[in-house]
PDB file of N, CA and C in Angstrom:
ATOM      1  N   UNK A   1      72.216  34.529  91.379  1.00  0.00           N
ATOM      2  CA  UNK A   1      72.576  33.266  91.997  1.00  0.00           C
ATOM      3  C   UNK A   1      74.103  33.212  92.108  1.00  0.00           C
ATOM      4  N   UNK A   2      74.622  32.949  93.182  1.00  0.00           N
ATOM      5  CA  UNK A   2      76.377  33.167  93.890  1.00  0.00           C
ATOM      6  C   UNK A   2      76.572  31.541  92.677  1.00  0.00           C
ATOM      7  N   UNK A   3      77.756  31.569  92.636  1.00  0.00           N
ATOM      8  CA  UNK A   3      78.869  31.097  92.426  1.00  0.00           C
ATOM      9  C   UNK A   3      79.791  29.836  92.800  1.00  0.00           C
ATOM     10  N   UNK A   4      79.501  28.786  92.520  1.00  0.00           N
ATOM     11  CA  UNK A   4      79.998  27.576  93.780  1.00  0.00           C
ATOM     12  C   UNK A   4      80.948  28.168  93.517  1.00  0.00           C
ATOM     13  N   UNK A   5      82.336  27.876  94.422  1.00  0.00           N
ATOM     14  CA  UNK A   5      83.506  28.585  94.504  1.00  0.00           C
ATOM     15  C   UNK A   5      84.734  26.982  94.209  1.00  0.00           C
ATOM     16  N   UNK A   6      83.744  25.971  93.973  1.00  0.00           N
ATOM     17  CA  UNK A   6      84.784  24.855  93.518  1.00  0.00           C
ATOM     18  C   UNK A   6      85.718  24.130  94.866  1.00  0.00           C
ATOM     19  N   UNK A   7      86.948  24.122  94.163  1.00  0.00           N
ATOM     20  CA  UNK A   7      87.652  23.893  95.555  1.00  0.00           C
ATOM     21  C   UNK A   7      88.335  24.714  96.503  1.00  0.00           C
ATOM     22  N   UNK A   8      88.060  26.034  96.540  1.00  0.00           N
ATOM     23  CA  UNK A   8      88.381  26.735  97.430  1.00  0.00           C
ATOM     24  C   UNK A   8      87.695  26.908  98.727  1.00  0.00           C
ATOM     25  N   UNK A   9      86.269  26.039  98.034  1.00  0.00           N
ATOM     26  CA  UNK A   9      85.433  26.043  99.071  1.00  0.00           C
ATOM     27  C   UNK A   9      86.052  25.376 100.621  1.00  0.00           C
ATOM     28  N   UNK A  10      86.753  24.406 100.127  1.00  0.00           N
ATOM     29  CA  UNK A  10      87.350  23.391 101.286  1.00  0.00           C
ATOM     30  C   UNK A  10      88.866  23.436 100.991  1.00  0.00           C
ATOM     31  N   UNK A  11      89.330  24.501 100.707  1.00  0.00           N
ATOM     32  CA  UNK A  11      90.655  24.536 100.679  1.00  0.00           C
ATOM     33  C   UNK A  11      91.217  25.059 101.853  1.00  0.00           C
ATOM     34  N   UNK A  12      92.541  24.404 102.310  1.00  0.00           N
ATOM     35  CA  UNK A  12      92.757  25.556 103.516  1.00  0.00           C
ATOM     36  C   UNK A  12      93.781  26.985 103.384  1.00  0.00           C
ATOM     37  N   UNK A  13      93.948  26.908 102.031  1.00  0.00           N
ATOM     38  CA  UNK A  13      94.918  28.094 101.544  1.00  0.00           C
ATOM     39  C   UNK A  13      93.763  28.682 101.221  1.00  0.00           C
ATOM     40  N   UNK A  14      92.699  29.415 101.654  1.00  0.00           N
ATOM     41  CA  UNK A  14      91.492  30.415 101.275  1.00  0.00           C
ATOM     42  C   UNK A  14      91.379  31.342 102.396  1.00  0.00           C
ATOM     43  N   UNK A  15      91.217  32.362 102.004  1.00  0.00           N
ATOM     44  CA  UNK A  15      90.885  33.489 102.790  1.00  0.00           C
ATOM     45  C   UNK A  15      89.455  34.396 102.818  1.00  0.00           C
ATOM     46  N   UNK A  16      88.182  34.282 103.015  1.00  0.00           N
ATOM     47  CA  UNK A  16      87.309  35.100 102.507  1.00  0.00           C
ATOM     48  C   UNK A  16      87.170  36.380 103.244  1.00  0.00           C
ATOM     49  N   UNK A  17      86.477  37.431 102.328  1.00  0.00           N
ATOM     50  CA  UNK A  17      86.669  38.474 102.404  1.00  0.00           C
ATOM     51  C   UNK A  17      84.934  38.758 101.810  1.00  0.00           C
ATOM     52  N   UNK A  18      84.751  39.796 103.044  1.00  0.00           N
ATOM     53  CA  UNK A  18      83.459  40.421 102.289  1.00  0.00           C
ATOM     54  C   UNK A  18      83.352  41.575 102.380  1.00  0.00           C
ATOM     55  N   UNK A  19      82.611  42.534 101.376  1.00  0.00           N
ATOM     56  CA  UNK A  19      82.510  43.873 101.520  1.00  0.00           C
ATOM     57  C   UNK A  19      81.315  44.368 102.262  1.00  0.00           C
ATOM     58  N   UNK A  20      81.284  45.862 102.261  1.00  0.00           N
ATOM     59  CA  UNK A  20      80.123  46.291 102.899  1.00  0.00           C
ATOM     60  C   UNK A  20      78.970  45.899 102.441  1.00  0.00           C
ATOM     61  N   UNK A  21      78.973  45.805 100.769  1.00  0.00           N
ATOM     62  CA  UNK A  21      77.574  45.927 100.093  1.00  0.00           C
ATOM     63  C   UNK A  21      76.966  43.661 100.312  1.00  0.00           C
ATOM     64  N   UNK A  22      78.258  43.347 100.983  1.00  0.00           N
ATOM     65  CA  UNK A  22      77.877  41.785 101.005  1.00  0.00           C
ATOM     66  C   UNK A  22      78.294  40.986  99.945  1.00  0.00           C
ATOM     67  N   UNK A  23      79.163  41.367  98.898  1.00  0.00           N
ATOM     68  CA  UNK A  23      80.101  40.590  98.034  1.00  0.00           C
ATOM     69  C   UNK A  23      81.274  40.034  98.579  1.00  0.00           C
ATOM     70  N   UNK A  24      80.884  38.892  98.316  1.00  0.00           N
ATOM     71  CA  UNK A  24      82.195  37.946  98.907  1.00  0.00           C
ATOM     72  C   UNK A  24      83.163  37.401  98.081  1.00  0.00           C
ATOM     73  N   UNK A  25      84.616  37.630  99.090  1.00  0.00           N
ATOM     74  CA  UNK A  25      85.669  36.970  97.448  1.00  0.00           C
ATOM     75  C   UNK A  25      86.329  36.047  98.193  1.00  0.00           C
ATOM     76  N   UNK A  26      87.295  35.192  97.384  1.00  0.00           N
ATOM     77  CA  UNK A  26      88.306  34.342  97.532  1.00  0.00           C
ATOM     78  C   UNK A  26      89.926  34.400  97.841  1.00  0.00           C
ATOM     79  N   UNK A  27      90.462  34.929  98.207  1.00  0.00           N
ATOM     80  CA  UNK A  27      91.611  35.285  98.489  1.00  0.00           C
ATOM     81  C   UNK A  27      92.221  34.101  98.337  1.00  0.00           C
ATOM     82  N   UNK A  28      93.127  33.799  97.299  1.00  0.00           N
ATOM     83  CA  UNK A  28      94.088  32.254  97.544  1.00  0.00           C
ATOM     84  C   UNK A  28      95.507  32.946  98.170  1.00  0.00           C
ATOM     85  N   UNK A  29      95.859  32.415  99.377  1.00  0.00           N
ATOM     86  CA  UNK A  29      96.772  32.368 100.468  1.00  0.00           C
ATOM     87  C   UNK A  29      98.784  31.633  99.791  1.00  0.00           C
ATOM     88  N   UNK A  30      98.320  31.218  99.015  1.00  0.00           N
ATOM     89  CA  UNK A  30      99.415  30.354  98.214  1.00  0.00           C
ATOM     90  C   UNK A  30     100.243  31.467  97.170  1.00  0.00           C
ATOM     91  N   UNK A  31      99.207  32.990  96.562  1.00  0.00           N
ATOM     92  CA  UNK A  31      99.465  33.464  95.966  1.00  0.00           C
ATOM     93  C   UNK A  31     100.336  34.574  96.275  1.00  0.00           C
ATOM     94  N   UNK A  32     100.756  34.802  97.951  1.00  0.00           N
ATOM     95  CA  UNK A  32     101.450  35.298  98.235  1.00  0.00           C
ATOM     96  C   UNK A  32     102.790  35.140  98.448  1.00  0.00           C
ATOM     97  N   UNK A  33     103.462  33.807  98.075  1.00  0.00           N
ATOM     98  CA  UNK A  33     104.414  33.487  97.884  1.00  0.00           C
ATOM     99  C   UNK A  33     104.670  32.821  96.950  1.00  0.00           C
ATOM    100  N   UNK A  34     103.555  32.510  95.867  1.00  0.00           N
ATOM    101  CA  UNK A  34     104.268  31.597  94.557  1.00  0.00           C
ATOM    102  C   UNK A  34     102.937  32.555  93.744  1.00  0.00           C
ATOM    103  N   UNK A  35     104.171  33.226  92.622  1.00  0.00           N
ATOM    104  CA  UNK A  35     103.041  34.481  91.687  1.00  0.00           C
ATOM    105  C   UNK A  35     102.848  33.642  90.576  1.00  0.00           C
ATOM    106  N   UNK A  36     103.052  31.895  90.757  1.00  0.00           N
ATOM    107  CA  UNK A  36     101.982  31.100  89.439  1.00  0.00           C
ATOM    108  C   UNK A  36     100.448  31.475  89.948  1.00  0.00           C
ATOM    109  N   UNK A  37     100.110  31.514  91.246  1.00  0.00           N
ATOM    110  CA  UNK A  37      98.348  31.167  91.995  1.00  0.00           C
ATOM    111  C   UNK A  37      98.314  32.508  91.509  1.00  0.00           C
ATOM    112  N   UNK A  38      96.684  32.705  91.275  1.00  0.00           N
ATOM    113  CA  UNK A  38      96.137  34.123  91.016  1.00  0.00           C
ATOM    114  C   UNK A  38      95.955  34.148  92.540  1.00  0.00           C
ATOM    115  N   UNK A  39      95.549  35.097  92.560  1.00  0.00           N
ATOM    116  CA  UNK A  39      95.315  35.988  94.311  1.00  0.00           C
ATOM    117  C   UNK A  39      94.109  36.121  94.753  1.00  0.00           C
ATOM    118  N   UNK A  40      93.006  36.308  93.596  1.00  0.00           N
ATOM    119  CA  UNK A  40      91.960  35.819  93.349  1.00  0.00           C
ATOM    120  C   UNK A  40      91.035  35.561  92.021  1.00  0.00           C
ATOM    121  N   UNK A  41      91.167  33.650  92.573  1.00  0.00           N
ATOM    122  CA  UNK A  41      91.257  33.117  90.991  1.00  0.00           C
ATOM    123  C   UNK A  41      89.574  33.134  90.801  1.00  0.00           C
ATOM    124  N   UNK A  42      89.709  33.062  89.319  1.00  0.00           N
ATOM    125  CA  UNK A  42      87.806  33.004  88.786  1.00  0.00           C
ATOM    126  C   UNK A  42      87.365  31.583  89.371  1.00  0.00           C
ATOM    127  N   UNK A  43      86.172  31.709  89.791  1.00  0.00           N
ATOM    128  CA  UNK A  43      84.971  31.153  89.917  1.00  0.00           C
ATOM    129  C   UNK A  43      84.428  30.111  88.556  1.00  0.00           C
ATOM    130  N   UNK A  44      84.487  28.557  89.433  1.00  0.00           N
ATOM    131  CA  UNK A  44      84.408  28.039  90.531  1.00  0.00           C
ATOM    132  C   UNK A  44      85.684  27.250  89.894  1.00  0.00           C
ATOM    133  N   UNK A  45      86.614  27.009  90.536  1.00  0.00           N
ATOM    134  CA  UNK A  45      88.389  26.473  90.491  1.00  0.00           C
ATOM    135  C   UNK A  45      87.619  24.948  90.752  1.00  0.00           C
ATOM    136  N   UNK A  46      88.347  24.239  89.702  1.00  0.00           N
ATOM    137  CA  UNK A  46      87.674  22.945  88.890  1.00  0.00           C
ATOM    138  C   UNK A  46      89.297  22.027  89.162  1.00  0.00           C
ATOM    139  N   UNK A  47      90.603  22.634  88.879  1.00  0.00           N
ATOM    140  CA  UNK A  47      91.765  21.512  89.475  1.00  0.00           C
ATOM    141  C   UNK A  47      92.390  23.246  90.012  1.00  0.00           C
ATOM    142  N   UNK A  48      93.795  22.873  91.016  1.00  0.00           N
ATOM    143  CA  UNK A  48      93.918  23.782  91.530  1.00  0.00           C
ATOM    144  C   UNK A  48      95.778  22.973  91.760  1.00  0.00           C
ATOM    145  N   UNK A  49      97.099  22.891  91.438  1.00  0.00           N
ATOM    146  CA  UNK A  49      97.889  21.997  91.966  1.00  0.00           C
ATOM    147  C   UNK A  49      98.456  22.510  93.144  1.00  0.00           C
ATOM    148  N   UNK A  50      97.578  23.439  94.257  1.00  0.00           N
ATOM    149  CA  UNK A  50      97.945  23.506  95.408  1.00  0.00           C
ATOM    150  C   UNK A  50      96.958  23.653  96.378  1.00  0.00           C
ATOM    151  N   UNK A  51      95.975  22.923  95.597  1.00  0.00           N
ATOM    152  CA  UNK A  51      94.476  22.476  96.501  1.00  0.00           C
ATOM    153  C   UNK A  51      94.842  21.313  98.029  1.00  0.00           C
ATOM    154  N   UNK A  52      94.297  21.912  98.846  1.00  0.00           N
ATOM    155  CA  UNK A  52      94.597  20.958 100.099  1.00  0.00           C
ATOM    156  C   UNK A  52      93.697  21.261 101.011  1.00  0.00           C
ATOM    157  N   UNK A  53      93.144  19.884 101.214  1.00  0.00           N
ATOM    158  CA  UNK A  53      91.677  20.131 101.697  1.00  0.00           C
ATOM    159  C   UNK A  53      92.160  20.577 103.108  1.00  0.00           C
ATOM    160  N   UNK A  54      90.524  21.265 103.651  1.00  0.00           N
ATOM    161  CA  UNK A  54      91.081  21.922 105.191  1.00  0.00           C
ATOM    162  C   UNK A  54      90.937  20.440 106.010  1.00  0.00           C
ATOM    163  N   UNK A  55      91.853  20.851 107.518  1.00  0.00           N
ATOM    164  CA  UNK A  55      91.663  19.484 108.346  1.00  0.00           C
ATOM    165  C   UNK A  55      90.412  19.416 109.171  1.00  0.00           C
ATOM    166  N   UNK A  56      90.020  20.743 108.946  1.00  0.00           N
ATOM    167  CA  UNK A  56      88.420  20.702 109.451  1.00  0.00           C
ATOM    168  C   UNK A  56      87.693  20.324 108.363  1.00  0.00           C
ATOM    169  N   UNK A  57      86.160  19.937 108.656  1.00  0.00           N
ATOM    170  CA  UNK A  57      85.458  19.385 107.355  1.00  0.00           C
ATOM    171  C   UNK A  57      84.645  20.411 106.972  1.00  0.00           C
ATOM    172  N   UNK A  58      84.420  21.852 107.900  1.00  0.00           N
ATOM    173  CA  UNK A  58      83.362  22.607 107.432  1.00  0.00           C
ATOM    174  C   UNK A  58      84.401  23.917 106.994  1.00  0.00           C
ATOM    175  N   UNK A  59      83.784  24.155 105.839  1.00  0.00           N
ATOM    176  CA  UNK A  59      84.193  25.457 105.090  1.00  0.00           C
ATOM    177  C   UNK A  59      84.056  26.540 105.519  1.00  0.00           C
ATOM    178  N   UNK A  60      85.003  27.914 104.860  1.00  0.00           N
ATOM    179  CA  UNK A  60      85.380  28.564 105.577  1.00  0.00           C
ATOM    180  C   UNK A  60      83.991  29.445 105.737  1.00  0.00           C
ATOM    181  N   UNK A  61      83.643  30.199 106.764  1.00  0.00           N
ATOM    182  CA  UNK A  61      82.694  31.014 106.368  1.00  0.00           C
ATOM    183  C   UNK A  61      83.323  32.794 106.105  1.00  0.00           C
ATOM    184  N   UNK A  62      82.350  33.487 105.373  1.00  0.00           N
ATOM    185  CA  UNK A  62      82.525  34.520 104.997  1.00  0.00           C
ATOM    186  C   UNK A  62      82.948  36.068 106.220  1.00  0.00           C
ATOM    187  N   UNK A  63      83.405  36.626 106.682  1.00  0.00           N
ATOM    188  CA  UNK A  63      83.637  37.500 107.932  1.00  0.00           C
ATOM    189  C   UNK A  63      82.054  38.097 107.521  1.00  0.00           C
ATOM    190  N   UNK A  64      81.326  38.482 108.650  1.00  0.00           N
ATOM    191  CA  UNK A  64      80.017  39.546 108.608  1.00  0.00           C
ATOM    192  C   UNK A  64      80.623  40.692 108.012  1.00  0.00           C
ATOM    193  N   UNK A  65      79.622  41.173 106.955  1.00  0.00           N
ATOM    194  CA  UNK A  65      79.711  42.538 106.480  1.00  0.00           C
ATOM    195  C   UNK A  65      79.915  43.904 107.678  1.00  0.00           C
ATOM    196  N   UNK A  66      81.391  44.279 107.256  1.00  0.00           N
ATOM    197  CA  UNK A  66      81.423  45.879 108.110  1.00  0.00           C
ATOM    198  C   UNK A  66      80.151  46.899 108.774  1.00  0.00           C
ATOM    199  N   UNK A  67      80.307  47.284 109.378  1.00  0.00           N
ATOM    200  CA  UNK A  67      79.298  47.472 109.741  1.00  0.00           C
ATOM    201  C   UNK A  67      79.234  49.127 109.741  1.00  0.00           C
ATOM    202  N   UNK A  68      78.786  50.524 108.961  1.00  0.00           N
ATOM    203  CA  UNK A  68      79.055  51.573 108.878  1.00  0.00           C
ATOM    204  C   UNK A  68      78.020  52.341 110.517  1.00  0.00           C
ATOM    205  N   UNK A  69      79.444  52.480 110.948  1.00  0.00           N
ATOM    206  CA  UNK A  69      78.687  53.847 112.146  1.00  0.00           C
ATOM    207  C   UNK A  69      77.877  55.060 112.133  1.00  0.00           C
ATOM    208  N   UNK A  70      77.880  55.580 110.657  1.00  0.00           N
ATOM    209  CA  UNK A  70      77.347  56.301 110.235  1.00  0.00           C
ATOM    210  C   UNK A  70      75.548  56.591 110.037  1.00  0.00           C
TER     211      UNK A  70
END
């Protein structure tokens, strides 16, 4: 069973990222210029002091898993 992801869910400093096998992560966007934010913080972020909700209301979705040509 996944993980609510807290407030990153509706954050707009989030980046998701998924792998081939379909694991999805959190990328916090904030952590690339201030090295207090983890880069990707544990599951599920409960206060955050650079949480800012997105101006859209629907969350981010995950990119489709890569797809091997092989």
């Amino acid at each position: 069973m996944p993980t609510h992801p807290g407030l990153c869910a509706t954050c707009q400093h989030v980046k998701l990222t998924a792998t081939k096998r379909g694991s999805v992560f959190f990328l916090c966007l904030r952590s690339q210029i201030d090295a207090s934010f983890r880069k990707y913080p544990p599951l599920p972020v409960v206060q955050c002091q650079g949480y800012e909700p997105q101006r859209e209301a629907q969350a981010p979705q995950p990119p489709p898993p890569r797809r091997s040509d092989t």
